[in-house]
Protein backbone atom coordinates (compact mmCIF):
# COMPACT_ATOMS: atom_id res chain seq x y z
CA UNK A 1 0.00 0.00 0.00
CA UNK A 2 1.28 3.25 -1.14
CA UNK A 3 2.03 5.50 1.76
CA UNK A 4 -1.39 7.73 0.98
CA UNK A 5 -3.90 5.25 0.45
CA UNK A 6 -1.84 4.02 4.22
CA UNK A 7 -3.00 7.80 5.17
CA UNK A 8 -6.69 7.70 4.06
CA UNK A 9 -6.23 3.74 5.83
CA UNK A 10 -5.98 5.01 9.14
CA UNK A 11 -8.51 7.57 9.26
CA UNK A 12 -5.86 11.07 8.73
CA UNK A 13 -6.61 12.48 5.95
CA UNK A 14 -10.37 14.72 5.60
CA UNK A 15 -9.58 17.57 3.02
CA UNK A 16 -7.34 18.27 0.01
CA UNK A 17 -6.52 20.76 -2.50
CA UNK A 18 -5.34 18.60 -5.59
CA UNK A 19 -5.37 14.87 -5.01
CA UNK A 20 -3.51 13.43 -7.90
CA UNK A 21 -0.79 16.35 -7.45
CA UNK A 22 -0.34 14.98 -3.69
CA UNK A 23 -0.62 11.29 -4.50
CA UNK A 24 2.23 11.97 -6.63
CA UNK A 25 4.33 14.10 -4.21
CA UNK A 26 3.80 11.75 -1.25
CA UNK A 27 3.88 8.47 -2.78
CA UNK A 28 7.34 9.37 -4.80
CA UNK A 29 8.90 11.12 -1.57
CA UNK A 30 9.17 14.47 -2.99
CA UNK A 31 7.30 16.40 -0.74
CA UNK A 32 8.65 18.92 1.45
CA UNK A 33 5.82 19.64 3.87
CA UNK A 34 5.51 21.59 7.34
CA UNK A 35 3.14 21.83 10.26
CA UNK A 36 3.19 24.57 12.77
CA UNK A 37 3.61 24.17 16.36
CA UNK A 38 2.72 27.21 18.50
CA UNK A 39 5.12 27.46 21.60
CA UNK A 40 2.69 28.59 24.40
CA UNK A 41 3.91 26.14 26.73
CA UNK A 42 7.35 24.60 27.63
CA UNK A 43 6.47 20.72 26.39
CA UNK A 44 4.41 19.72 23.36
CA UNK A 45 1.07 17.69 24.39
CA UNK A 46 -1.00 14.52 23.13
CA UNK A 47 -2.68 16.85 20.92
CA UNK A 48 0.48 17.44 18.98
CA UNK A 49 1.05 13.65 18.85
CA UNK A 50 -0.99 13.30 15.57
CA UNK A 51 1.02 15.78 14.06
CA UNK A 52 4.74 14.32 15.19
CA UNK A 53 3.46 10.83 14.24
CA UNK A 54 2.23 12.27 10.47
CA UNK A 55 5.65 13.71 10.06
CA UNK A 56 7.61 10.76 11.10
CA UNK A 57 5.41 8.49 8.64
CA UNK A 58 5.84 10.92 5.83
CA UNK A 59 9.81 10.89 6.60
CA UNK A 60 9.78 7.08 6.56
CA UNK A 61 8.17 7.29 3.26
CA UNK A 62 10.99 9.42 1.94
CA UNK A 63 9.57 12.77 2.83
CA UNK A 64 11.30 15.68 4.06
CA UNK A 65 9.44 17.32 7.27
CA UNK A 66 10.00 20.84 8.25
CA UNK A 67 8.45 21.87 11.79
CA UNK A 68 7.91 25.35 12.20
CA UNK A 69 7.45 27.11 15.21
CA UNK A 70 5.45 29.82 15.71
CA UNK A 71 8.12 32.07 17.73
CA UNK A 72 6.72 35.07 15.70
CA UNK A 73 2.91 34.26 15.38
CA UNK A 74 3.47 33.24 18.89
CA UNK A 75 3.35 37.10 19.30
CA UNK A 76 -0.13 37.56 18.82
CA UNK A 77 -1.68 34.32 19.14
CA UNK A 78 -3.81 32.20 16.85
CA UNK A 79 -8.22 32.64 16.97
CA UNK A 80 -8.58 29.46 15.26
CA UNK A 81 -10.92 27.63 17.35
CA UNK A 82 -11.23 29.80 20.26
CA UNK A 83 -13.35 32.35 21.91
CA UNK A 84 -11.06 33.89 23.89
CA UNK A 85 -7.55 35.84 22.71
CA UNK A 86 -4.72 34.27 23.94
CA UNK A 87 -2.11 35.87 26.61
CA UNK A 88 0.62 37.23 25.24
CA UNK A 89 4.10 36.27 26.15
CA UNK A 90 7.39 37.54 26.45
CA UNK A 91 10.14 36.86 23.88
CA UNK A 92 12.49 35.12 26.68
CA UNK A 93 9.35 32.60 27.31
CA UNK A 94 8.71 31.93 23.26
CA UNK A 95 12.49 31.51 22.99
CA UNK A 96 12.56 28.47 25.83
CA UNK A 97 9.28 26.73 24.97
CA UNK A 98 10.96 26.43 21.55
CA UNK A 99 14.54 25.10 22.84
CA UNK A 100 12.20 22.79 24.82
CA UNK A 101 9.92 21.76 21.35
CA UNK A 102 12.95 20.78 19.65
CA UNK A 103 14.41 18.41 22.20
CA UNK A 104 11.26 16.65 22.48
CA UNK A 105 10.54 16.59 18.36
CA UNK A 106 14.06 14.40 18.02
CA UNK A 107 12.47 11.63 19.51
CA UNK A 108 9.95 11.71 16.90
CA UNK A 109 11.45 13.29 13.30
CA UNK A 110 14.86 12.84 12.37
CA UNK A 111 17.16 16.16 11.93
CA UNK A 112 19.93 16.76 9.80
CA UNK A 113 21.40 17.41 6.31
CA UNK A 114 19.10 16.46 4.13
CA UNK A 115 16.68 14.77 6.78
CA UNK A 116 14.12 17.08 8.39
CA UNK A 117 14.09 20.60 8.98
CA UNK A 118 13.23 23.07 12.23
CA UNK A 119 12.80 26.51 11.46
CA UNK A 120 11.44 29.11 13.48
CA UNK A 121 8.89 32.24 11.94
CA UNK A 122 10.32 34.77 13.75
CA UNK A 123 13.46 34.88 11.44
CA UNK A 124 11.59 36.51 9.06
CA UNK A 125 7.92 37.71 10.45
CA UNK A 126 9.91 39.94 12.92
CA UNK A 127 11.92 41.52 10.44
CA UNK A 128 8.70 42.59 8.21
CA UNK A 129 8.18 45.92 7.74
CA UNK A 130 4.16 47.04 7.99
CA UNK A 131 4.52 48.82 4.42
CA UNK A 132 6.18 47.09 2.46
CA UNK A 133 3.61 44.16 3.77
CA UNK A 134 0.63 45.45 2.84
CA UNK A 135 2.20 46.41 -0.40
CA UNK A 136 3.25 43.08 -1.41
CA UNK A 137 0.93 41.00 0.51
CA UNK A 138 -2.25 43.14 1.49
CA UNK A 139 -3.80 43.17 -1.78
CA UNK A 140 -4.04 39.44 -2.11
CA UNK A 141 -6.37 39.13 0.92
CA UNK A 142 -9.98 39.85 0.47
CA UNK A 143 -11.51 41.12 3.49
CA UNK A 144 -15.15 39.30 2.57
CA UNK A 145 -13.70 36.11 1.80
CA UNK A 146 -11.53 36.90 5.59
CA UNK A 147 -14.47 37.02 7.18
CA UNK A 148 -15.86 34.28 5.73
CA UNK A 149 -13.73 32.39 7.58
CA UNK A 150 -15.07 29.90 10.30
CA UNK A 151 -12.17 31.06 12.85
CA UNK A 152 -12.93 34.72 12.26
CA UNK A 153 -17.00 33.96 12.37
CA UNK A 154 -16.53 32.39 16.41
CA UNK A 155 -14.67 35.42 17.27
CA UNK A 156 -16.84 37.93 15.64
CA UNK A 157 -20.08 37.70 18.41
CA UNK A 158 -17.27 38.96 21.24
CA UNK A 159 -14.85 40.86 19.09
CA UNK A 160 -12.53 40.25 16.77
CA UNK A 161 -9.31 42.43 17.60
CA UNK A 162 -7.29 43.77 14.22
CA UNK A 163 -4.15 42.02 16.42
CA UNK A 164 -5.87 38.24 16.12
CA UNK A 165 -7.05 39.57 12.26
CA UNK A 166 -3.57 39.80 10.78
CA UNK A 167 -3.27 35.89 11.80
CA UNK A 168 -4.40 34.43 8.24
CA UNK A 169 -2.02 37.04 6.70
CA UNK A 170 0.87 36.16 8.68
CA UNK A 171 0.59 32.27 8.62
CA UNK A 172 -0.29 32.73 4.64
CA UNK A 173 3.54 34.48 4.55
CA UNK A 174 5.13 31.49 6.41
CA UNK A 175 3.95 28.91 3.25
CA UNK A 176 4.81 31.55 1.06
CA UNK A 177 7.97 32.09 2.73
CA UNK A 178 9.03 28.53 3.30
CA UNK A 179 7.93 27.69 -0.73
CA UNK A 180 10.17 30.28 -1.55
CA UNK A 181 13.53 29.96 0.70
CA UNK A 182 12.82 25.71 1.51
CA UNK A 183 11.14 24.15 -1.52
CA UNK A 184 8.42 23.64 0.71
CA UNK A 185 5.11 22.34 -1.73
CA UNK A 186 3.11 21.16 0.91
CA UNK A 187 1.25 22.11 4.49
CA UNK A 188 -0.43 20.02 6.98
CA UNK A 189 -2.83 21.09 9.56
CA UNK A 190 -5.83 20.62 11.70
CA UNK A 191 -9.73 21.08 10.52
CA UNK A 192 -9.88 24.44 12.43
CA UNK A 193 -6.55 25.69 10.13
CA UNK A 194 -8.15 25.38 6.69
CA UNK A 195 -8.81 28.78 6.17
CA UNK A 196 -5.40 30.04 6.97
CA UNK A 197 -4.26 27.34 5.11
CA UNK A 198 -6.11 28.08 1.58
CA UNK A 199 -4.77 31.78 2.50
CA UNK A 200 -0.94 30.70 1.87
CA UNK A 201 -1.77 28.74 -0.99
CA UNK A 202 -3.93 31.29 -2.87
CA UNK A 203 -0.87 33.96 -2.03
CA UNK A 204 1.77 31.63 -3.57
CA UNK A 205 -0.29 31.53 -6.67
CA UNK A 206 -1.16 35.39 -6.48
CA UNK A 207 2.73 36.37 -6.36
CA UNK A 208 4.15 33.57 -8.13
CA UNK A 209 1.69 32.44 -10.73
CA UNK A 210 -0.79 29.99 -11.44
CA UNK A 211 2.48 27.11 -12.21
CA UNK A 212 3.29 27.37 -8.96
CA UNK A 213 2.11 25.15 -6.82
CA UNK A 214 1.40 24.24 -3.87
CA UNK A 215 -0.89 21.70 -1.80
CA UNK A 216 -2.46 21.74 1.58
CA UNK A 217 -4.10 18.89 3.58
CA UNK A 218 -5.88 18.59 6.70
CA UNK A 219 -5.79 16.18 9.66
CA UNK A 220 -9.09 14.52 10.27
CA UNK A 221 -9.35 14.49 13.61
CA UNK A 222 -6.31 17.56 14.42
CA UNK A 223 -8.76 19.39 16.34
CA UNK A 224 -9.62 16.70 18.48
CA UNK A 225 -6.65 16.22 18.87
CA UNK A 226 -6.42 19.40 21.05
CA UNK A 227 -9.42 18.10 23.15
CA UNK A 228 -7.21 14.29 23.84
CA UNK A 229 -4.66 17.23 25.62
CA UNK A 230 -7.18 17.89 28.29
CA UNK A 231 -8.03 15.64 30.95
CA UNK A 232 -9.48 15.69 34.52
CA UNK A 233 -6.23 16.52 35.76
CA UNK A 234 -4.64 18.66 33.19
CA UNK A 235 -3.04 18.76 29.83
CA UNK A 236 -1.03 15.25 29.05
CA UNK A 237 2.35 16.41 28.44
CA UNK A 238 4.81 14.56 26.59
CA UNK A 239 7.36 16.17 29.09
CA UNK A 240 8.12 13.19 31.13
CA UNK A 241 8.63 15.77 34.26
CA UNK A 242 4.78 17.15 33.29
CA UNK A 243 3.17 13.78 33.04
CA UNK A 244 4.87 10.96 34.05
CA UNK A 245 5.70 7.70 31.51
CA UNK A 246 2.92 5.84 33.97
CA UNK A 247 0.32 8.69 33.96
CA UNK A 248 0.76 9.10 30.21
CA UNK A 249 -0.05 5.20 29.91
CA UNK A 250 -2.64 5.52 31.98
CA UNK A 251 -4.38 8.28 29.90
CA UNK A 252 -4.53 6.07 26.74
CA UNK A 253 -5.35 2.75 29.12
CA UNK A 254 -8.75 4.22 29.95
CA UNK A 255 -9.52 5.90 26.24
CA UNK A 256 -13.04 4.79 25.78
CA UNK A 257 -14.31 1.90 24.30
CA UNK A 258 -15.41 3.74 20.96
CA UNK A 259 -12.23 5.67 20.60
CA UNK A 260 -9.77 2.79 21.42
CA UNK A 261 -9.44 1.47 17.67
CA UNK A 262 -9.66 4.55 15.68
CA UNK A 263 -6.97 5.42 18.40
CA UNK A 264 -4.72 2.42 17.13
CA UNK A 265 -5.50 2.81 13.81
CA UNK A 266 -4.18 6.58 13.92
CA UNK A 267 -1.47 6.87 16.21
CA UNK A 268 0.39 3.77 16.46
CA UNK A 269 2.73 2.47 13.54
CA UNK A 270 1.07 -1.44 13.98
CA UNK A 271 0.63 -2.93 10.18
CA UNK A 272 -2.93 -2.18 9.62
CA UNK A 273 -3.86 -5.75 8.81
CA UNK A 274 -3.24 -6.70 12.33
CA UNK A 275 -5.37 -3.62 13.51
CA UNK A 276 -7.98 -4.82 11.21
CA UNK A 277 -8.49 -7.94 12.73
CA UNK A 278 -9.30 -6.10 16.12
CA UNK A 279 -12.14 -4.31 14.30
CA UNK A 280 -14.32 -7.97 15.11
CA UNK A 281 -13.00 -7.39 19.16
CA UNK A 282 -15.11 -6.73 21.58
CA UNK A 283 -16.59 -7.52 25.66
CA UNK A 284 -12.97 -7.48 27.36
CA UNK A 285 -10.97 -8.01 24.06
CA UNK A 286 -11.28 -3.81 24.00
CA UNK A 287 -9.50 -3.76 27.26
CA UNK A 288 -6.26 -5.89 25.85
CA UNK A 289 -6.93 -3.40 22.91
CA UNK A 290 -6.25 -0.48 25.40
CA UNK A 291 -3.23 -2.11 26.44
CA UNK A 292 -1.59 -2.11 23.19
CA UNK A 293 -2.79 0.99 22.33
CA UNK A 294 -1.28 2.62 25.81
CA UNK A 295 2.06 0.28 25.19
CA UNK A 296 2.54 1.69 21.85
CA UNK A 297 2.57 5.36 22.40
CA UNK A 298 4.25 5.37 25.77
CA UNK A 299 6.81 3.09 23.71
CA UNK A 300 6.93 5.92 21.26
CA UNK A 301 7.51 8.72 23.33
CA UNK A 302 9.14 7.37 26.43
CA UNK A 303 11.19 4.39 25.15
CA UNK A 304 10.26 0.60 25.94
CA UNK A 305 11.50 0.27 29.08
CA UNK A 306 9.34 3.37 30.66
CA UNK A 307 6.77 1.66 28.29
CA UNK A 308 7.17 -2.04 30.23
CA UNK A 309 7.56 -0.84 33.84
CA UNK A 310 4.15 1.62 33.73
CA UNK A 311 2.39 -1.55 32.42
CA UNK A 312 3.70 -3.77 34.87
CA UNK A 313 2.46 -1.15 37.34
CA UNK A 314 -0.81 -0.72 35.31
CA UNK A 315 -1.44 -4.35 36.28
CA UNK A 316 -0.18 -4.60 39.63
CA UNK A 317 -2.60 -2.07 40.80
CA UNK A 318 -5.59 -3.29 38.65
CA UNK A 319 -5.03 -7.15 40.14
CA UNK A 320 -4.91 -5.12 43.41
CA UNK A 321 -1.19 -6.85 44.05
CA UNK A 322 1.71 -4.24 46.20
CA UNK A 323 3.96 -3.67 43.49
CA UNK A 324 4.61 -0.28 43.35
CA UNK A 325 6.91 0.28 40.46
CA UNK A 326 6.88 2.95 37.92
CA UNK A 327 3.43 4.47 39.73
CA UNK A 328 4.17 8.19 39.60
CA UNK A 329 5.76 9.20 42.68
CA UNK A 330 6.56 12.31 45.18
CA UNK A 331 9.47 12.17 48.06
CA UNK A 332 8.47 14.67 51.17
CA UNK A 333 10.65 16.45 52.70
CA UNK A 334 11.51 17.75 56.58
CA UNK A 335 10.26 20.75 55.38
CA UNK A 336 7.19 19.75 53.96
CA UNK A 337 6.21 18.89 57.86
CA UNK A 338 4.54 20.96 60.38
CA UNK A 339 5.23 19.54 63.86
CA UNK A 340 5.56 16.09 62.21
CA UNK A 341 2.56 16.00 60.49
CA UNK A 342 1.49 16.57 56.63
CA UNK A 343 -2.20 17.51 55.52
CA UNK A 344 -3.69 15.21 52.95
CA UNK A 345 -4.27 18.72 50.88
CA UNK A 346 -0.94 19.49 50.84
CA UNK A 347 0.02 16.38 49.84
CA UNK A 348 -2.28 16.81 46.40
CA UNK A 349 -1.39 20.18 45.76
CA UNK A 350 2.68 19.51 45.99
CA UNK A 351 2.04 16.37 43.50
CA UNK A 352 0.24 18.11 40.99
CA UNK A 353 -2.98 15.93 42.00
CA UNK A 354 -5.09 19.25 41.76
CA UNK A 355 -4.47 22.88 41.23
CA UNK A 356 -4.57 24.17 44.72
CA UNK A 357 -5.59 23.62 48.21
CA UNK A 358 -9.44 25.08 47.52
CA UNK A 359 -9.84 21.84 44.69
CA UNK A 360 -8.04 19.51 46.53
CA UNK A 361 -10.46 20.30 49.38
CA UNK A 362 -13.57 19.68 46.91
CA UNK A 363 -12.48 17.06 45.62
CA UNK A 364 -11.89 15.42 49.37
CA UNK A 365 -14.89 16.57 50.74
CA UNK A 366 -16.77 14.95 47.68
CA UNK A 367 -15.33 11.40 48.35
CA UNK A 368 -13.34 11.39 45.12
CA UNK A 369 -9.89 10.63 46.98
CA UNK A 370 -8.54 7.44 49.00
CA UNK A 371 -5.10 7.24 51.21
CA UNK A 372 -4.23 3.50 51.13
CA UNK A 373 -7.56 1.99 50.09
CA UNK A 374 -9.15 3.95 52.90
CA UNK A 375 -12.02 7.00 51.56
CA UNK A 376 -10.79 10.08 53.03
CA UNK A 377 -13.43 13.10 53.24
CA UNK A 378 -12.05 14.82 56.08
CA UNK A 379 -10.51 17.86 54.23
CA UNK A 380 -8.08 18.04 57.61
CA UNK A 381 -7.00 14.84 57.11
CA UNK A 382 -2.88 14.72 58.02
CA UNK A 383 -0.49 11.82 58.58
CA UNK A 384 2.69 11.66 59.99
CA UNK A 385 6.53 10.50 59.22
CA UNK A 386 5.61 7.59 60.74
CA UNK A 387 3.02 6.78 57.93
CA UNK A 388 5.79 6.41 55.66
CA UNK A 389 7.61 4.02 57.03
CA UNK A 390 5.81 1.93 53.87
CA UNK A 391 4.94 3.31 50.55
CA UNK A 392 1.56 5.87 50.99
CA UNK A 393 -0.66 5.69 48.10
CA UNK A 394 -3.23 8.21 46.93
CA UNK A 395 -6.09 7.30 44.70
CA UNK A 396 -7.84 10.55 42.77
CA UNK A 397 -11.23 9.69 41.27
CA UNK A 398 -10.87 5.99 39.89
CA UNK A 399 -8.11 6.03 37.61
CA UNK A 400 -5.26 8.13 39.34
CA UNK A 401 -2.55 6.84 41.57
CA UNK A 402 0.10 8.54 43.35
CA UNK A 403 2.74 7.32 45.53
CA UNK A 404 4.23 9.51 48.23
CA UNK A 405 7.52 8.79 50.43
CA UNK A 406 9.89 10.73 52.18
């Protein structure tokens, strides 16, 4: 199977600009593509996974990836999909969260001569001057067609600042300027991008002709994607000092019966006649089906031994046996302790269990959290130094685990 049928196989693929033209790129390796990757946070997320694992098929197929980061559109933030404008950020916190990006990419996309590609936007978006923009790129934007646009038309009912407007304009100058400088002929991105998307393909034709060209295709499921980053708990970092290798397991462990095979079929690099044959599994064949699935991507992005040891703990806690290893984990210190003692809140709050004392006290008082098998609701609830003489383990909600020592 040619590596885009393999695409449209596993469920990735939902729009395109010129089939044929992209069958003929991907198939034959000679497409130099990019996705974007917004830095507003120091560790990319499970909703970037779709995106890292697209690139690295692509790149096994021959393809050369480029992964640009947004250290200039990070300026003004991106309205695509949201109600709300982002915070801005300082140019000192863009700068790390991309050092940061790039570490984590590596295990993912392979850099070097020839191989893929990291470029950042603010090499050139910074250095634009206003005039000379709108004279060479203003007048190939119409302002109907802008508005038009889903991401503008969520924005419009609260206000739509002229800051968040100049974001189709600005991403259309990245294709434009990566076609130009990188041979770039192709762009990837989520359902909620294909506006901005059509933008930088429309300008490349507008400034360089009608022979040049130059292809876009959306994810299928990219903007769920984002949603898989949010959970109970938090965002699901791939940051293994974020969300720990068992935690991360975890997450795709309990993905929901429904989800659990598109989720193979997507994300993990299984041949997809094996994956076909789980299509007929069901009762608690999904559940083994959740284990591979939470395996393979914590293989992926944590290595296979972090991969083995959160399963073995995965199962040592599900057959209820005392085997503690690779459960996330948090050593107290003297100072932690007030007279000897430690309050259960505390506890939550310094292990990233919840977000401060005030939910850690809701979620107590609400019977959602357990300190060795025992329901705790007393929000004053403390042990001692003497509790941890043997491994204390909290359970949040039913899926959460969290060993403390000192």
């Amino acid at each position: 199977m040619k590596i885009y049928d393999e695409l449209v196989a596993r469920g990735l693929i939902a729009q395109v600009t010129d089939e044929d033209e992209i069958k003929e790129l991907v198939n034959n390796g000679k497409a130099v593509f990019y996705i974007g990757f917004d830095p507003t946070a120091d560790s990319l997320h499970v909703g970037h996974f779709m995106a890292l694992c697209l690139m690295k098929r692509l790149q096994m197929a021959g393809n050369k990836p480029i992964a640009l980061i947004g250290g200039g559109t990070g300026h003004i933030g991106d309205p695509s999909g949201r109600t709300d404008m982002r915070s801005m950020m300082t140019a000192e916190q863009i700068q790390h969260n991309c050092d940061c990006f790039k570490k984590q990419m590596s295990r993912f996309i392979e850099f070097g001569e020839g191989k893929a590609q990291m470029v950042n936007n603010a090499d050139w978006l910074l250095k634009l001057n206003y005039v000379d923009l709108l004279r060479e790129v203003g007048a190939c934007f119409s302002v109907n067609n802008m508005l038009r646009a889903e991401c503008y038309k969520q924005r419009m009912e609260k206000g739509l600042s002229f800051l968040e407007f100049n974001y189709m304009i600005m991403q259309s100058y990245d294709f434009y300027h990566l076609f130009k400088e990188y041979g770039c002929n192709m762009q990837f991105g989520g359902d909620d991008q294909w506006s901005n998307m059509l933008g930088g393909t429309e300008l490349i034709r507008k400034k360089l002709g009608k022979d040049a060209y130059a292809m876009t295709i959306t994810l299928l499921l990219n903007s769920e994607g984002k949603k898989m980053g949010k959970t109970v708990g938090g965002a699901v970092w791939l940051d293994p000092n974020k969300t720990s290798p068992y935690d991360f397991y975890q997450y795709w462990r309990n993905v929901g019966d429904k989800d659990v095979l598109k989720c193979i079929r997507m994300l993990t690099f299984l041949p997809l006649e094996e994956i076909d044959k789980m299509d007929a599994w069901e009762g608690n064949q999904l559940n083994t089906a959740k284990e591979i699935l939470a395996y393979e991507l914590t293989k992926i992005v944590h290595g296979e031994e972090e991969a083995e040891k959160a399963q073995a703990a995965a199962r040592a806690i599900f057959a209820g046996g005392a085997s503690h290893e690779g459960m996330p984990s948090t050593a107290l210190e003297d100072s932690d302790f007030t007279d000897g003692k430690i309050g259960l809140l505390a506890m939550m709050v310094k292990a990233n269990l919840s977000a401060s004392n005030g939910e850690a006290r809701r979620l107590v008082q609400q019977g959602g959290v357990s300190v060795n098998d025992q329901k705790i609701t007393d929000p004053s609830f403390a042990l001692s130094k003497e509790d941890f003489e043997n491994d204390v383990i909290v359970k949040k909600g039913k899926k959460v685990y969290h060993k403390f020592t000192i």
